[in-house]
N, C-alpha and C. Protein backbone atom coordinates (compact mmCIF):
# COMPACT_ATOMS: atom_id res chain seq x y z
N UNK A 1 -141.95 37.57 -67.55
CA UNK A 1 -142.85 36.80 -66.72
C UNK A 1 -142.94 35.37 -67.23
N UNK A 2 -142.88 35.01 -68.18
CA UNK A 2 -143.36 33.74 -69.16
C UNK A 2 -141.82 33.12 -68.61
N UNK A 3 -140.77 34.03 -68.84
CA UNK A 3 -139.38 32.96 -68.22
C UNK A 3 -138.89 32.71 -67.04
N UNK A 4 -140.10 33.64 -66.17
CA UNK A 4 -140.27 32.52 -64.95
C UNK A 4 -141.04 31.72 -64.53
N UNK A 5 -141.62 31.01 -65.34
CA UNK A 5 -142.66 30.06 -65.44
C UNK A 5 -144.55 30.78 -65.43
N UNK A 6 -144.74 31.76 -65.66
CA UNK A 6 -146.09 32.54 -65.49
C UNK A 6 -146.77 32.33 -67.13
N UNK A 7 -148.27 31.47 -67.70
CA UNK A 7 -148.53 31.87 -68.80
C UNK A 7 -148.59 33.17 -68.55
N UNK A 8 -148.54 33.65 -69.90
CA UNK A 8 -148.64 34.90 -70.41
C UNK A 8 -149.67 35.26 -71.54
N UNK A 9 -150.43 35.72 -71.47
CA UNK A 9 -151.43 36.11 -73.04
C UNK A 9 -150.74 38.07 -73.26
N UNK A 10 -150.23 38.31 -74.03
CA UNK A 10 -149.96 39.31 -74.37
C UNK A 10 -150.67 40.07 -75.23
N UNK A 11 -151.53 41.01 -75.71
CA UNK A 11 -152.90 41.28 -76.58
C UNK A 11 -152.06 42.75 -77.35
N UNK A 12 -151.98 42.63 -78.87
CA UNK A 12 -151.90 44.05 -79.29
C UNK A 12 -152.68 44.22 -80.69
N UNK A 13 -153.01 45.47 -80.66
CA UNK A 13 -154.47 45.73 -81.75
C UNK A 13 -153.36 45.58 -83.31
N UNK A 14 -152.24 45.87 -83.21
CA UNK A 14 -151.86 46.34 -84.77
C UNK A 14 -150.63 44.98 -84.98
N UNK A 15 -151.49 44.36 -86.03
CA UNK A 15 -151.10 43.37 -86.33
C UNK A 15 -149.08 43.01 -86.75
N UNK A 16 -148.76 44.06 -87.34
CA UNK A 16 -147.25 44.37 -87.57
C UNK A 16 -146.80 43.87 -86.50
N UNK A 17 -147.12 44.96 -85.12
CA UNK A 17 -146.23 44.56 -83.70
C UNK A 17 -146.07 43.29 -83.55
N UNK A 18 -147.40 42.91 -83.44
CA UNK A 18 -147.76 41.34 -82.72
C UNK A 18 -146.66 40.57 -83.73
N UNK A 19 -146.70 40.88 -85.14
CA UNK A 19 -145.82 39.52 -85.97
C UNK A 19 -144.53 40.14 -85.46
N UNK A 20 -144.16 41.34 -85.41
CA UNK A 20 -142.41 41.87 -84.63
C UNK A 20 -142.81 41.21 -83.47
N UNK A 21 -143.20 41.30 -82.18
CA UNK A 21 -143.10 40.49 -81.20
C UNK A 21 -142.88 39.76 -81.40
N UNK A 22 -143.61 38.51 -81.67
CA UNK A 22 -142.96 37.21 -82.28
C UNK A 22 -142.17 36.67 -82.70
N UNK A 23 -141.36 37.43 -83.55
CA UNK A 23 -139.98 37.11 -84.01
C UNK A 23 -138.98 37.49 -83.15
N UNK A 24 -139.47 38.73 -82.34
CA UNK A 24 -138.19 39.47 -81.70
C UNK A 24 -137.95 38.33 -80.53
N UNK A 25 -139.13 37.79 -80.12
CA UNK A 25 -139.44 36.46 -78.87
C UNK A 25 -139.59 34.87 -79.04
N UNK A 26 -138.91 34.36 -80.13
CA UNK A 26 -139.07 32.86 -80.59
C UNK A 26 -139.00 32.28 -79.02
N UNK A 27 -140.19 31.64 -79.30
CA UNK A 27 -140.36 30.50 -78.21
C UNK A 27 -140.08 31.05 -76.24
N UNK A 28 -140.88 32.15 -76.80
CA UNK A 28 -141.04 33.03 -75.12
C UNK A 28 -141.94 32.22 -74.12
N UNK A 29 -143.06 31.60 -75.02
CA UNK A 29 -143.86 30.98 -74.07
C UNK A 29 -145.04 32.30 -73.79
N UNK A 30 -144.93 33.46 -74.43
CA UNK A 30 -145.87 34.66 -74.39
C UNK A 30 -147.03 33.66 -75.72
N UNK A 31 -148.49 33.76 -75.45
CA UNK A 31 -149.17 33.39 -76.25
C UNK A 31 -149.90 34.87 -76.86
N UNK A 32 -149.58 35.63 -78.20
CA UNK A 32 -149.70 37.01 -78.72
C UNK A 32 -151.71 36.82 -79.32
N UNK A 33 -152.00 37.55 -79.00
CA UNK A 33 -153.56 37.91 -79.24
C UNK A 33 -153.60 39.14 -79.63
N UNK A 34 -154.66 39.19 -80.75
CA UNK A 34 -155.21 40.45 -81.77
C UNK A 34 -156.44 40.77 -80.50
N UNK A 35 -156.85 42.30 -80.05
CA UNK A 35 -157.52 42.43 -79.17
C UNK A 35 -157.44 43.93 -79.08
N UNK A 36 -158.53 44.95 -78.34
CA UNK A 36 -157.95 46.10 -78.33
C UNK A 36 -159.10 46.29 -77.14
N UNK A 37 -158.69 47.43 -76.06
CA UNK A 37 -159.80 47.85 -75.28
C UNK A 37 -161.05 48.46 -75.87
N UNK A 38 -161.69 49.00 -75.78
CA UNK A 38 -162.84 48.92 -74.45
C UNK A 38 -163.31 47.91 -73.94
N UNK A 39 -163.14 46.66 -75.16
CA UNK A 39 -163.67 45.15 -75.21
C UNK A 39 -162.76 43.90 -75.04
N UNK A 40 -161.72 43.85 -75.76
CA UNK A 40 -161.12 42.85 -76.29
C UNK A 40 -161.82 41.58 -76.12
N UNK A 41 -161.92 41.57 -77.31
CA UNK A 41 -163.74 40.57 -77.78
C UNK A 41 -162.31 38.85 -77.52
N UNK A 42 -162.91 37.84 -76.98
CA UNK A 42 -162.35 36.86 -76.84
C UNK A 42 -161.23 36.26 -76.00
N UNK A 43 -161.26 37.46 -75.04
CA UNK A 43 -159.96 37.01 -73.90
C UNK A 43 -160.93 36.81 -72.74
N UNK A 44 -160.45 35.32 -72.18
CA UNK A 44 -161.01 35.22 -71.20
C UNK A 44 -160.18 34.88 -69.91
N UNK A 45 -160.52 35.41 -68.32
CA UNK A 45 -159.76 35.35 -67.19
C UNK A 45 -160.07 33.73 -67.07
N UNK A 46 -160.03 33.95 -65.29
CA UNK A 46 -159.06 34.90 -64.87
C UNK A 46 -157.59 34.68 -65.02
N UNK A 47 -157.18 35.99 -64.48
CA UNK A 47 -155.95 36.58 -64.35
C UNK A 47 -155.17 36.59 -62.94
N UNK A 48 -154.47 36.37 -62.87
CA UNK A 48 -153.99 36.85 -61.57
C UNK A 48 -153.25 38.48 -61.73
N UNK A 49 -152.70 38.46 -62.75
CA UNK A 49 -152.13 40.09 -63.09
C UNK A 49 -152.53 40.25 -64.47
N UNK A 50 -153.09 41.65 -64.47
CA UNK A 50 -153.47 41.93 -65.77
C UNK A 50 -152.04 43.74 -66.30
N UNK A 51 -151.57 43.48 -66.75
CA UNK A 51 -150.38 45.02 -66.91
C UNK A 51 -150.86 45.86 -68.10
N UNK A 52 -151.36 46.75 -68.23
CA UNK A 52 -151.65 47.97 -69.58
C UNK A 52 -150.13 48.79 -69.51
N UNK A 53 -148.89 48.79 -70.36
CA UNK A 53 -148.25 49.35 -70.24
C UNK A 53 -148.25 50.08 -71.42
N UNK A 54 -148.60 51.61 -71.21
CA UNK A 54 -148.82 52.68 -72.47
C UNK A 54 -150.17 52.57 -73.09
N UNK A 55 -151.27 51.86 -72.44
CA UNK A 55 -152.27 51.72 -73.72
C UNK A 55 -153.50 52.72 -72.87
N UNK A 56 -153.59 53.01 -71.71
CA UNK A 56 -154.80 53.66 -71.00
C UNK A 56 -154.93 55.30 -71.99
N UNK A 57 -153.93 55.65 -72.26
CA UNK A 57 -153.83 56.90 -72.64
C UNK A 57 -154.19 56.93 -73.92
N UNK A 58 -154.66 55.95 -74.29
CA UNK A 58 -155.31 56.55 -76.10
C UNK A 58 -156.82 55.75 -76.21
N UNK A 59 -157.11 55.93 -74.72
CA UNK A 59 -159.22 55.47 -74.69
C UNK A 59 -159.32 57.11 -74.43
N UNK A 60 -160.50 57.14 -75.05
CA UNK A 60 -161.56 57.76 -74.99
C UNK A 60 -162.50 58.19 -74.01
N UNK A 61 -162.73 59.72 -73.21
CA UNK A 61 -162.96 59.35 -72.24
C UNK A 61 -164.37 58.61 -72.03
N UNK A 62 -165.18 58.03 -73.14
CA UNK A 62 -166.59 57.15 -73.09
C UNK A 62 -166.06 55.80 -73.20
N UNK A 63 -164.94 55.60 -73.04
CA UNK A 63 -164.25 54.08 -73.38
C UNK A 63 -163.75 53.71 -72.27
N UNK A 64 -163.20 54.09 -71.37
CA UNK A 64 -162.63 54.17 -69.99
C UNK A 64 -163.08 53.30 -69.17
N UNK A 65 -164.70 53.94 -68.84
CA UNK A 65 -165.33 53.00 -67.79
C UNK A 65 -165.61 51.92 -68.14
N UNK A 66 -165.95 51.41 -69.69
CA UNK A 66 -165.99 49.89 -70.32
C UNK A 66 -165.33 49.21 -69.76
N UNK A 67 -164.04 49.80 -70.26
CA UNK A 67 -162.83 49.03 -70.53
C UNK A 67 -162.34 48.80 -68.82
N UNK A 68 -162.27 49.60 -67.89
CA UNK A 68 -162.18 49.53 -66.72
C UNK A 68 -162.95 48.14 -66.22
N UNK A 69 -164.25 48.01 -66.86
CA UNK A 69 -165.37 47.02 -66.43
C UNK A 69 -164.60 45.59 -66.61
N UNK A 70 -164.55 45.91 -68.20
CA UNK A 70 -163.77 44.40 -68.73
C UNK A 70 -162.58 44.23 -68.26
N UNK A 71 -161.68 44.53 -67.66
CA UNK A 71 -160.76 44.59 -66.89
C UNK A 71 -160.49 43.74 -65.62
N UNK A 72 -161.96 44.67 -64.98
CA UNK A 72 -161.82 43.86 -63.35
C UNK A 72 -162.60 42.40 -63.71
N UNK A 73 -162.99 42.49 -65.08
CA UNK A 73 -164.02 41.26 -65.44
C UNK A 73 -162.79 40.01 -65.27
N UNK A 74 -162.04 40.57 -65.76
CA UNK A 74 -161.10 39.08 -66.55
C UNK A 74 -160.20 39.02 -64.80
N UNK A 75 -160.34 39.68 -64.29
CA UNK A 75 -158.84 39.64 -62.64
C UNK A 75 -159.87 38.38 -61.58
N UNK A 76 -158.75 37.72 -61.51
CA UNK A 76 -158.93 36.49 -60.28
C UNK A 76 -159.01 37.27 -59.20
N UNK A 77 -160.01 36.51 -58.14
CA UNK A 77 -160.83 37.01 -56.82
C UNK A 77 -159.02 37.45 -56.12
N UNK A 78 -158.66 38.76 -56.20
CA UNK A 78 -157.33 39.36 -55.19
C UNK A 78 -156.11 39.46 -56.19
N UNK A 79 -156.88 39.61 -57.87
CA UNK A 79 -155.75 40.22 -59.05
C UNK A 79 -155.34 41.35 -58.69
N UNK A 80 -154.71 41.46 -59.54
CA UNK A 80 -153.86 42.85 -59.28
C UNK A 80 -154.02 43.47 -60.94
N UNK A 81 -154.55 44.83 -61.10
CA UNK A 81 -154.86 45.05 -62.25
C UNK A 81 -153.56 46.52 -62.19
N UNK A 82 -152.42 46.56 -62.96
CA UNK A 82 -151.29 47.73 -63.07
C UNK A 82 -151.54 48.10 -64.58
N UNK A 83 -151.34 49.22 -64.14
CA UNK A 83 -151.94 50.42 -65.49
C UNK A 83 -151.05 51.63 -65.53
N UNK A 84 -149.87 51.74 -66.63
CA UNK A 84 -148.90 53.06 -66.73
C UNK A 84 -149.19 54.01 -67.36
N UNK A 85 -149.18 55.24 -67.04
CA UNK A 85 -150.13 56.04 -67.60
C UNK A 85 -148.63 57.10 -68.19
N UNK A 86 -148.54 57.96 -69.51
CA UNK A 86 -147.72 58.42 -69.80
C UNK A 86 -148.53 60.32 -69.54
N UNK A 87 -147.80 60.79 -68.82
CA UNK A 87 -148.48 62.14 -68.58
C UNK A 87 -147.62 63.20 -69.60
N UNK A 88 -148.04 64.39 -69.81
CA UNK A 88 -147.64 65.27 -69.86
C UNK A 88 -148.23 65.54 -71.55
N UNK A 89 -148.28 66.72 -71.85
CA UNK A 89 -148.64 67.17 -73.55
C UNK A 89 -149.09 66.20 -74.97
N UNK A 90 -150.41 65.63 -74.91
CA UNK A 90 -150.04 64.74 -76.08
C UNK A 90 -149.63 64.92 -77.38
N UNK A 91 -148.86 64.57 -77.90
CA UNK A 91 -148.33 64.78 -79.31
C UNK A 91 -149.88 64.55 -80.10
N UNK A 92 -149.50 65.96 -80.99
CA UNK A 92 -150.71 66.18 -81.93
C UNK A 92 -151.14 65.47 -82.85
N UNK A 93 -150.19 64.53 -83.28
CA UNK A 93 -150.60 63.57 -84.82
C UNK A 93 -150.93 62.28 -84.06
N UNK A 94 -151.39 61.99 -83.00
CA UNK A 94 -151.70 60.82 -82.17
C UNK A 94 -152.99 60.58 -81.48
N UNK A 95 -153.90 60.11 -81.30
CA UNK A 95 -155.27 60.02 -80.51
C UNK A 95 -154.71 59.56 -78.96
N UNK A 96 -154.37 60.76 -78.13
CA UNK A 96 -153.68 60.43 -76.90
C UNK A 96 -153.91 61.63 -75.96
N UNK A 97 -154.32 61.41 -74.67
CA UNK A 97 -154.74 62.00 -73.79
C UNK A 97 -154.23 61.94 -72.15
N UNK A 98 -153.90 62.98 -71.32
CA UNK A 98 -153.31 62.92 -69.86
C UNK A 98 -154.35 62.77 -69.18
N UNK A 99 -153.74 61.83 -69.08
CA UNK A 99 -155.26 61.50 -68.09
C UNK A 99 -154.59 60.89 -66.41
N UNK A 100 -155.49 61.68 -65.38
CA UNK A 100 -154.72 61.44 -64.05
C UNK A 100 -154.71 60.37 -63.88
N UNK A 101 -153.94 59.85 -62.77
CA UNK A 101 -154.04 58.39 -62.23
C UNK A 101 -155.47 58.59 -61.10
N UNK A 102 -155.62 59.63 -60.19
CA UNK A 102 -156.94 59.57 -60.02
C UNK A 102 -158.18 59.20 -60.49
N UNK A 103 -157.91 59.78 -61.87
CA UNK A 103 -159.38 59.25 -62.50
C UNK A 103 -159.11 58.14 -62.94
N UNK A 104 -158.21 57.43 -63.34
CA UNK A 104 -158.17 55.87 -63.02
C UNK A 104 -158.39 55.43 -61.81
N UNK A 105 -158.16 55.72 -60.82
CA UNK A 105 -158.04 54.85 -59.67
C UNK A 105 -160.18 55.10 -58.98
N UNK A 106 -160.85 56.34 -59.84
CA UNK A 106 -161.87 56.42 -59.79
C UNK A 106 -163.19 55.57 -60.69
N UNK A 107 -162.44 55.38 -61.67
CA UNK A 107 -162.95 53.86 -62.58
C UNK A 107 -163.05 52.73 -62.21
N UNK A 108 -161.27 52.71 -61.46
CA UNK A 108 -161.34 51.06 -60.81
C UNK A 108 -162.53 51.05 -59.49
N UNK A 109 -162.76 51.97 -58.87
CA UNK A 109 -163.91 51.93 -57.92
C UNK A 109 -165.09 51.87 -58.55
N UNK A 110 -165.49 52.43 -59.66
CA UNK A 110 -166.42 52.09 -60.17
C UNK A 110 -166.95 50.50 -60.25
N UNK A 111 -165.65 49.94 -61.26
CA UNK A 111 -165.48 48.53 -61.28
C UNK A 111 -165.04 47.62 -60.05
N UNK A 112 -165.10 47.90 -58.97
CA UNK A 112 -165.16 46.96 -57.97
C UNK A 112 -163.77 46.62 -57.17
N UNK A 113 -162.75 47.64 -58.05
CA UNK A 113 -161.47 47.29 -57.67
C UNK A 113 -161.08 48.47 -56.72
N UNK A 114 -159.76 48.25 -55.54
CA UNK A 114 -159.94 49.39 -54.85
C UNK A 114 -158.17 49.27 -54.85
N UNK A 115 -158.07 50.64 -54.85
CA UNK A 115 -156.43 51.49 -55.26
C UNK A 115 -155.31 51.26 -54.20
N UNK A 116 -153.95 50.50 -54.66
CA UNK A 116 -153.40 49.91 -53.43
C UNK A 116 -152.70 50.66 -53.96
N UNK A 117 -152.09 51.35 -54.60
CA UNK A 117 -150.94 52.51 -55.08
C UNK A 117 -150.84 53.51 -56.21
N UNK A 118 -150.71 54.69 -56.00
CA UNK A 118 -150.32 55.48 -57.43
C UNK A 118 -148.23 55.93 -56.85
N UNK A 119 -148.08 55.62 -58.31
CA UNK A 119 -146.92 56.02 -57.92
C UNK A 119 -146.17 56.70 -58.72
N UNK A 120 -145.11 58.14 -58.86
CA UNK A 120 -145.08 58.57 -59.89
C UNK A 120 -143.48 58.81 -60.26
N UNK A 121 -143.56 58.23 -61.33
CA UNK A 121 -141.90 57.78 -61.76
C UNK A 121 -141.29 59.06 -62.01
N UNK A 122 -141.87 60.50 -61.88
CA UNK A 122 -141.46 61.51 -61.73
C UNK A 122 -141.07 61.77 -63.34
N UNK A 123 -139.02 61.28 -63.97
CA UNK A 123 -138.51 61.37 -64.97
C UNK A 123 -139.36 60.45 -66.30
N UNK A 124 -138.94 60.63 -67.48
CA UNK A 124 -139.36 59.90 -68.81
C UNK A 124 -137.69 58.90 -68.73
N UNK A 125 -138.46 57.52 -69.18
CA UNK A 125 -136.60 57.18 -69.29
C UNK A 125 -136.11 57.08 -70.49
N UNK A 126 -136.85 58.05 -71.53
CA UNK A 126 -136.35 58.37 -72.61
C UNK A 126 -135.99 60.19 -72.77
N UNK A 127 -136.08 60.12 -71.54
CA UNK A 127 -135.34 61.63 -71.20
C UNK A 127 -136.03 62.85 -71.97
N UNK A 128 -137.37 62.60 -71.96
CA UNK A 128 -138.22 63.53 -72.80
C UNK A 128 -138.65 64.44 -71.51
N UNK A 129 -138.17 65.95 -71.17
CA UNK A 129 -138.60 66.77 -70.33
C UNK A 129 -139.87 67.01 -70.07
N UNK A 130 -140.13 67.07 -71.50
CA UNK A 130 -142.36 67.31 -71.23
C UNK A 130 -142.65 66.04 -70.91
N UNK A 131 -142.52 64.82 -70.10
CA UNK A 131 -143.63 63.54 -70.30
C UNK A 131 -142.85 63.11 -68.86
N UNK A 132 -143.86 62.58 -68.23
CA UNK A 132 -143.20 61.65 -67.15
C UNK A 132 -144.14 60.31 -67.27
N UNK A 133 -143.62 59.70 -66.13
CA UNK A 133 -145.10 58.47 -66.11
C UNK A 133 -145.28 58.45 -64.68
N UNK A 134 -147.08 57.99 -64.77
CA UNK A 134 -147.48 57.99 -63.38
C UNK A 134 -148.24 55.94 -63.75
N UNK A 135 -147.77 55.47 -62.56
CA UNK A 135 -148.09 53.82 -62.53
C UNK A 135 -149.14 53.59 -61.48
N UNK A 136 -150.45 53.48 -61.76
CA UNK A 136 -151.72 53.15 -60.95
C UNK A 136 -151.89 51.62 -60.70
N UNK A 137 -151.82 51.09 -59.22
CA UNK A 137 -152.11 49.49 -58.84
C UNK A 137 -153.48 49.46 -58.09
N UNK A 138 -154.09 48.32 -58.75
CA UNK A 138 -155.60 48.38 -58.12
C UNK A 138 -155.88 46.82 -58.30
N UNK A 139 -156.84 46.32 -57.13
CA UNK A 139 -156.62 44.84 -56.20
C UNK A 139 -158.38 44.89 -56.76
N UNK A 140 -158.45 43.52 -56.96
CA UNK A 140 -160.22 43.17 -57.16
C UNK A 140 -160.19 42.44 -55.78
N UNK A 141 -161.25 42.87 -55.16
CA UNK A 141 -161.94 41.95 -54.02
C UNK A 141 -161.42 42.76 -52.56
């Protein structure tokens, strides 16, 4: 997105990644932020697109509707808030949970946003039989 001209704020909680991002991306034009849901204390919208890719699945289900809140908080009046959800068995040594795209798309109503697609990628494209992904799109305003 950043190399087609879009800022970018990219947010990850564990500091390692963020310095590997960085290196792996010299001069992406991605600006990397320390941040983690329910809150991410210091990011401010709006947004026109906000993307969670892999991160919905390791809240809590008392963290959800927060984080859902702060979400539609930071999306410009007709954002688009996309959220990939990894389904199937969570691996045991991990704080990770299946959680439907329904009950996401029941949060974002909570928060003010209303569900323009679930869509479900059916396969893993790491060819893992137990896991698929399901991709939830939800519009503020």
């Amino acid at each position: 997105m950043a190399r087609r001209g879009f800022a970018v704020d990219a947010v990850e909680p564990v500091a390692e990644l963020r310095d590997l991002a960085e290196r792996l991306h010299p001069g992406s034009g991605v600006t990397w932020r320390a941040g983690a849901l329910p809150e991410i204390p210091g990011l401010q919208g709006p947004y026109d697109l906000v993307l969670l890719s892999a991160v919905w699945m390791h809240l809590r289900p008392e963290e959800r509707p927060l984080a859902m809140r702060r979400l539609a908080g930071l999306l410009a009046p007709g954002g688009i808030l996309l959220i990939t959800l990894r389904r199937g068995e969570p691996p045991v040594d991990r704080r990770m949970f299946d959680i439907a795209p329904e009950e996401v798309a029941g949060h974002g109503a909570g928060a003010g946003l209303k569900l323009l697609r679930i869509v479900d990628e059916k396969a893993d494209r790491l060819g893992r039989d137990a896991v698929h992904w399901n991709a939830v799109a939800l519009q503020l305003g």
